[in-house]
Protein backbone atom coordinates (compact mmCIF):
# COMPACT_ATOMS: atom_id res chain seq x y z
CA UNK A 1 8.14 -9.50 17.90
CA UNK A 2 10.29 -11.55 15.28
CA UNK A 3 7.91 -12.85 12.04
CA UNK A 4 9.13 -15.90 9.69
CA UNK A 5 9.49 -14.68 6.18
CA UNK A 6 6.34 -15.79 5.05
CA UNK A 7 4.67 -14.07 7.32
CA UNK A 8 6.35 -10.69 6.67
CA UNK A 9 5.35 -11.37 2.85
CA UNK A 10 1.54 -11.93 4.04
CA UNK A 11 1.65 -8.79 6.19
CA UNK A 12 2.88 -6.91 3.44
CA UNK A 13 0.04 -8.37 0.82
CA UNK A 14 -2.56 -7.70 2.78
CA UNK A 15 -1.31 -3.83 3.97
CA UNK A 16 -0.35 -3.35 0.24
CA UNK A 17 -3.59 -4.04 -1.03
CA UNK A 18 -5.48 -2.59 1.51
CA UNK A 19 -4.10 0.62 -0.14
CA UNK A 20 -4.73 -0.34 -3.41
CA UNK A 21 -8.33 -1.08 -3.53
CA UNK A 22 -9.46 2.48 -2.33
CA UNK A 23 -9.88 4.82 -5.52
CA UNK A 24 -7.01 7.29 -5.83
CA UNK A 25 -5.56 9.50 -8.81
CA UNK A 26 -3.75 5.95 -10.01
CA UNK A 27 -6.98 4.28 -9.90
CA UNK A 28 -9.38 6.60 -11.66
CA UNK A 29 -6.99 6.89 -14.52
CA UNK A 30 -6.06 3.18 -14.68
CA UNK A 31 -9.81 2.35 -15.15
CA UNK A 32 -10.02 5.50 -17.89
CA UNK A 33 -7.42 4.79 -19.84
CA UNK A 34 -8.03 0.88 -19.70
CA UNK A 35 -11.46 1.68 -21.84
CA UNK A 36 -9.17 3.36 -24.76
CA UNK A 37 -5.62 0.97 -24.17
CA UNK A 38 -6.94 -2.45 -23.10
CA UNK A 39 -6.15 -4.91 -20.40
CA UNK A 40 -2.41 -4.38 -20.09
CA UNK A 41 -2.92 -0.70 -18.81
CA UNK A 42 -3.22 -1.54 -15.08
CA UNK A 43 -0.15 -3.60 -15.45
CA UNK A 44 2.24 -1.10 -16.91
CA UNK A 45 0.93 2.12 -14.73
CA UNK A 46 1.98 -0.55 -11.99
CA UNK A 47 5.38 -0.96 -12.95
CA UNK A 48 6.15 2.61 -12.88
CA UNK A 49 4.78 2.94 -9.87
CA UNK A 50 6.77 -0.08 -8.06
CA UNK A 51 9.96 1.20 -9.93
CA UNK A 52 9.35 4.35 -7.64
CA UNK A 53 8.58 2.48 -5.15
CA UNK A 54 11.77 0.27 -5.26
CA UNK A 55 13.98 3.44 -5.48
CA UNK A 56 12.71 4.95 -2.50
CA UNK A 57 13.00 1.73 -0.53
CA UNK A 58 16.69 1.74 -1.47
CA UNK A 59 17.10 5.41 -0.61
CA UNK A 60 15.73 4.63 3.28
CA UNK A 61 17.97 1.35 3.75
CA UNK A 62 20.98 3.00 2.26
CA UNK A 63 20.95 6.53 3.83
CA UNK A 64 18.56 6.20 6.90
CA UNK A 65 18.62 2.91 8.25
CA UNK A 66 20.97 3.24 10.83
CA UNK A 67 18.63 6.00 12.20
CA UNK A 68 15.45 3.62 12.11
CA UNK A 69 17.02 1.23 13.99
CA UNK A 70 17.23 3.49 17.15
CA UNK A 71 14.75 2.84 19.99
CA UNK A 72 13.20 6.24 19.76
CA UNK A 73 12.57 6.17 16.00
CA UNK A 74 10.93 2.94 16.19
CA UNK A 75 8.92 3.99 19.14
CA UNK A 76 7.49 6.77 17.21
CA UNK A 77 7.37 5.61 13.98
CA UNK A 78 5.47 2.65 15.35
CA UNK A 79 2.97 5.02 17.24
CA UNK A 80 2.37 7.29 14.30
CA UNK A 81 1.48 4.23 11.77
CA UNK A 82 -1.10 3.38 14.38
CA UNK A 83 -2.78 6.36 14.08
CA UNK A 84 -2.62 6.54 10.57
CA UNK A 85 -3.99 3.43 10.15
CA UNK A 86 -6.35 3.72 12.61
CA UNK A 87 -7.71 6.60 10.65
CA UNK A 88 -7.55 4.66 7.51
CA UNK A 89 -9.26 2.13 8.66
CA UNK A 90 -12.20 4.09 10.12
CA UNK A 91 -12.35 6.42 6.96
CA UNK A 92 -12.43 2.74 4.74
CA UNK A 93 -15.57 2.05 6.80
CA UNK A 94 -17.16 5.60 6.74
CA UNK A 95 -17.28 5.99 2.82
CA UNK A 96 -18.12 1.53 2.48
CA UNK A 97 -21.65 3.03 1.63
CA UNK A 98 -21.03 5.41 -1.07
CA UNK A 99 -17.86 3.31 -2.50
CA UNK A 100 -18.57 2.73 -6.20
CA UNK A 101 -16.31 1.41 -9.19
CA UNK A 102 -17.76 4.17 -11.22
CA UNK A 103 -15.62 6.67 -11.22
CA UNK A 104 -14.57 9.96 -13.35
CA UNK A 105 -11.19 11.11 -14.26
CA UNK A 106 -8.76 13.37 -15.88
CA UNK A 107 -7.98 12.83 -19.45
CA UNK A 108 -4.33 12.35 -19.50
CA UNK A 109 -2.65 12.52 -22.55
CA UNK A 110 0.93 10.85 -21.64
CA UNK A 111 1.20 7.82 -23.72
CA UNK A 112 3.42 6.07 -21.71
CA UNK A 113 1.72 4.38 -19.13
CA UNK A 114 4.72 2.75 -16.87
CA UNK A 115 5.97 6.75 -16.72
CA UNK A 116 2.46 8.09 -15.92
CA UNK A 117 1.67 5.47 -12.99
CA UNK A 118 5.10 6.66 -11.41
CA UNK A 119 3.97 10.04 -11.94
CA UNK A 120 0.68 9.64 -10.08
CA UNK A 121 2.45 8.04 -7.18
CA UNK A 122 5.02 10.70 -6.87
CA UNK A 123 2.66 13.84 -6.69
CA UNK A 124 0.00 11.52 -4.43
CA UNK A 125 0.81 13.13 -0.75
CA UNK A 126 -0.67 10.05 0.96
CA UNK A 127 1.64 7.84 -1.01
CA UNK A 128 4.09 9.74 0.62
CA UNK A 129 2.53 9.75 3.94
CA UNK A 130 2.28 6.26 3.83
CA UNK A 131 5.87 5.90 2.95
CA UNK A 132 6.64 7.95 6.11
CA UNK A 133 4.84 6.18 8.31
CA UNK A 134 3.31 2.89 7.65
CA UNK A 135 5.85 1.99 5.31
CA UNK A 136 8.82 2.52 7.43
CA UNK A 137 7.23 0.87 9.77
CA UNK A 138 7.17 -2.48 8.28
CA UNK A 139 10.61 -1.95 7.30
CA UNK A 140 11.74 -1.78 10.28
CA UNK A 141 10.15 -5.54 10.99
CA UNK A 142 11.47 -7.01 7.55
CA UNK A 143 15.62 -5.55 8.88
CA UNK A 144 15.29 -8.07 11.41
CA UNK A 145 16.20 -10.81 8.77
CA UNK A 146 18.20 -8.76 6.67
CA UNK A 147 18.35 -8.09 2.69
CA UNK A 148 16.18 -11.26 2.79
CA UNK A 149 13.23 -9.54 4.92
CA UNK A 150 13.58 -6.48 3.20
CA UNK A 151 12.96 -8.19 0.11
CA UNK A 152 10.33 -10.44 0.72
CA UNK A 153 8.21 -7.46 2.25
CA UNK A 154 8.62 -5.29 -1.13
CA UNK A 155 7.49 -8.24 -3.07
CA UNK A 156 4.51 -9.18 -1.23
CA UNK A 157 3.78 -5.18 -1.83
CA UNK A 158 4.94 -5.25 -5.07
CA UNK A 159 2.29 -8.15 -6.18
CA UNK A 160 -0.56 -6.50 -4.44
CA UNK A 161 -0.34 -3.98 -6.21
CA UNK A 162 0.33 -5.54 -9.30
CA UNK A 163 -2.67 -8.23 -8.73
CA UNK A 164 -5.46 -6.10 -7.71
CA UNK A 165 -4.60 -3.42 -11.07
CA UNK A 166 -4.38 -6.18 -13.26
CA UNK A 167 -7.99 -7.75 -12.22
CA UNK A 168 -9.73 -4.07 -12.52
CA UNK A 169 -7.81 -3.99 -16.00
CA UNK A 170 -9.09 -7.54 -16.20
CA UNK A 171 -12.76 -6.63 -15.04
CA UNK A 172 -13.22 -3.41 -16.72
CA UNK A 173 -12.17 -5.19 -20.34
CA UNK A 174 -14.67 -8.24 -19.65
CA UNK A 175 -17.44 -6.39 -18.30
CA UNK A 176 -19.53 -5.55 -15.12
CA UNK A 177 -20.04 -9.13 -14.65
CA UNK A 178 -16.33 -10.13 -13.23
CA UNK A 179 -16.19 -7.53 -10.00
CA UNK A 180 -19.15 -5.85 -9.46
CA UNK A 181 -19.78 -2.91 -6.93
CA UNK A 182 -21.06 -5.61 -3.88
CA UNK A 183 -17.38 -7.72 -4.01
CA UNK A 184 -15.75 -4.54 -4.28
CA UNK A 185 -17.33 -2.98 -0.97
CA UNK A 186 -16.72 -6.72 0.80
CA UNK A 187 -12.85 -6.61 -0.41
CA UNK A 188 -12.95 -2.37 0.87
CA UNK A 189 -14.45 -3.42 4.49
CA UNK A 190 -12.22 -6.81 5.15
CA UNK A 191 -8.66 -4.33 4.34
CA UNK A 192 -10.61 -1.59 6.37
CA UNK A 193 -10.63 -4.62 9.38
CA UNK A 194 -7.40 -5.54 8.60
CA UNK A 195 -6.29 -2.05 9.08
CA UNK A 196 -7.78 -1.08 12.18
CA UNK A 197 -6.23 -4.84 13.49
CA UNK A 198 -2.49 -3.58 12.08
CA UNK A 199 -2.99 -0.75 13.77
CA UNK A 200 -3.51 -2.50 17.28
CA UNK A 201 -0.53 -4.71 16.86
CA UNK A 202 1.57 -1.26 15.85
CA UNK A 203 0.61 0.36 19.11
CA UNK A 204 1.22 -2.79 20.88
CA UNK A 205 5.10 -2.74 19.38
CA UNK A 206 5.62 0.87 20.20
CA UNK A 207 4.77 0.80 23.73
CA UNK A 208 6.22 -2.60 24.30
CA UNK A 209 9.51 -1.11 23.19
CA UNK A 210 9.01 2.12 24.89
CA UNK A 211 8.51 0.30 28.54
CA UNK A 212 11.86 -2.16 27.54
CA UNK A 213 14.15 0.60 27.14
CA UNK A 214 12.62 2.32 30.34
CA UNK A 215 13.25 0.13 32.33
């Protein structure tokens, strides 16, 4: 199924930041360290954490795309992100209850915040996971139109990301007032629908493919 570019971009917002909002090592210590450093902690942590990202996006296209293009790989790659989102999205919706912007973290000492939001993301396994699954998945999509896909579909993941840590950073420096537990379960259970719809549309592709090249 062929996608315009905006499309791809919205895809990739929405899937981006459907990650984001659920608290992770990166988000506990963005909100502790934004009480000591101020608003532009979210920000930075974010930029090492997209400069990651954008090196292992290169590393895929450059040394393994010619293997993701193949039938099978899609097939199964497309399969396996189902599940995995299927399971994110039903986990999203188990824990809406007990989902609370207070959280507690470790005290980490690294002053350099663009270095320690890289560092979270690189020792995260479900980054990874996600990476290997979900991630590759969408690339896959965005090669259809080329360097132009690919790069529309890191930016609309890049500014996710990049949005939703600079409003907590926002939030957390204004006070309780700006984003308070209620709006963040509501923005937690419409990415938790969003998920479990991705994850329909993924199944849908794999199979698709799967009876095309049976034939």
């Amino acid at each position: 199924m062929d996608f315009l570019l905006p499309t791809i971009f919205f895809l990739s917002f929405l899937t981006a930041l459907s990650g984001a909002v659920m608290p992770g090592p990166l988000f506990s210590v963005a909100v502790t360290e934004t009480l000591h450093r101020g608003i532009r902690t979210g920000p930075l942590m974010i930029i090492g954490h997209t400069m990651l990202e954008l090196g292992l996006v290169i590393c895929l296209l450059v040394g393994l795309a010619p293997v993701l293009t193949r039938p099978e790989i899609f097939i199964t790659i497309s399969l396996i992100g189902s599940v995995i989102l299927l399971w994110f999205g039903i986990t999203m919706f188990r824990d809406l209850p007990k989902l609370t912007l207070v959280v507690e973290a470790e005290n980490y000492r690294n002053k350099n915040l663009v270095l320690t939001g890289a560092l979270l993301s690189l020792f995260n396994p479900f980054w990874l996971l996600w990476w290997s699954t979900i991630g590759l998945g969408y690339l896959l999509q965005a090669l259809h139109y080329g360097l132009a896909g690919v790069t529309v579909f890191f930016i609309g993941h890049a500014l996710a990301d990049l949005g939703w840590y600079a409003f907590i950073s926002y939030g957390i420096c204004r006070g309780r007032h700006v984003l308070k537990n209620s709006h963040y379960k509501v923005v937690v259970g419409c990415c938790a629908a969003f998920l479990l719809a991705t994850s329909g549309w993924f199944f849908y592709n794999g199979i698709h493919k799967y009876l095309y090249i049976s034939k």
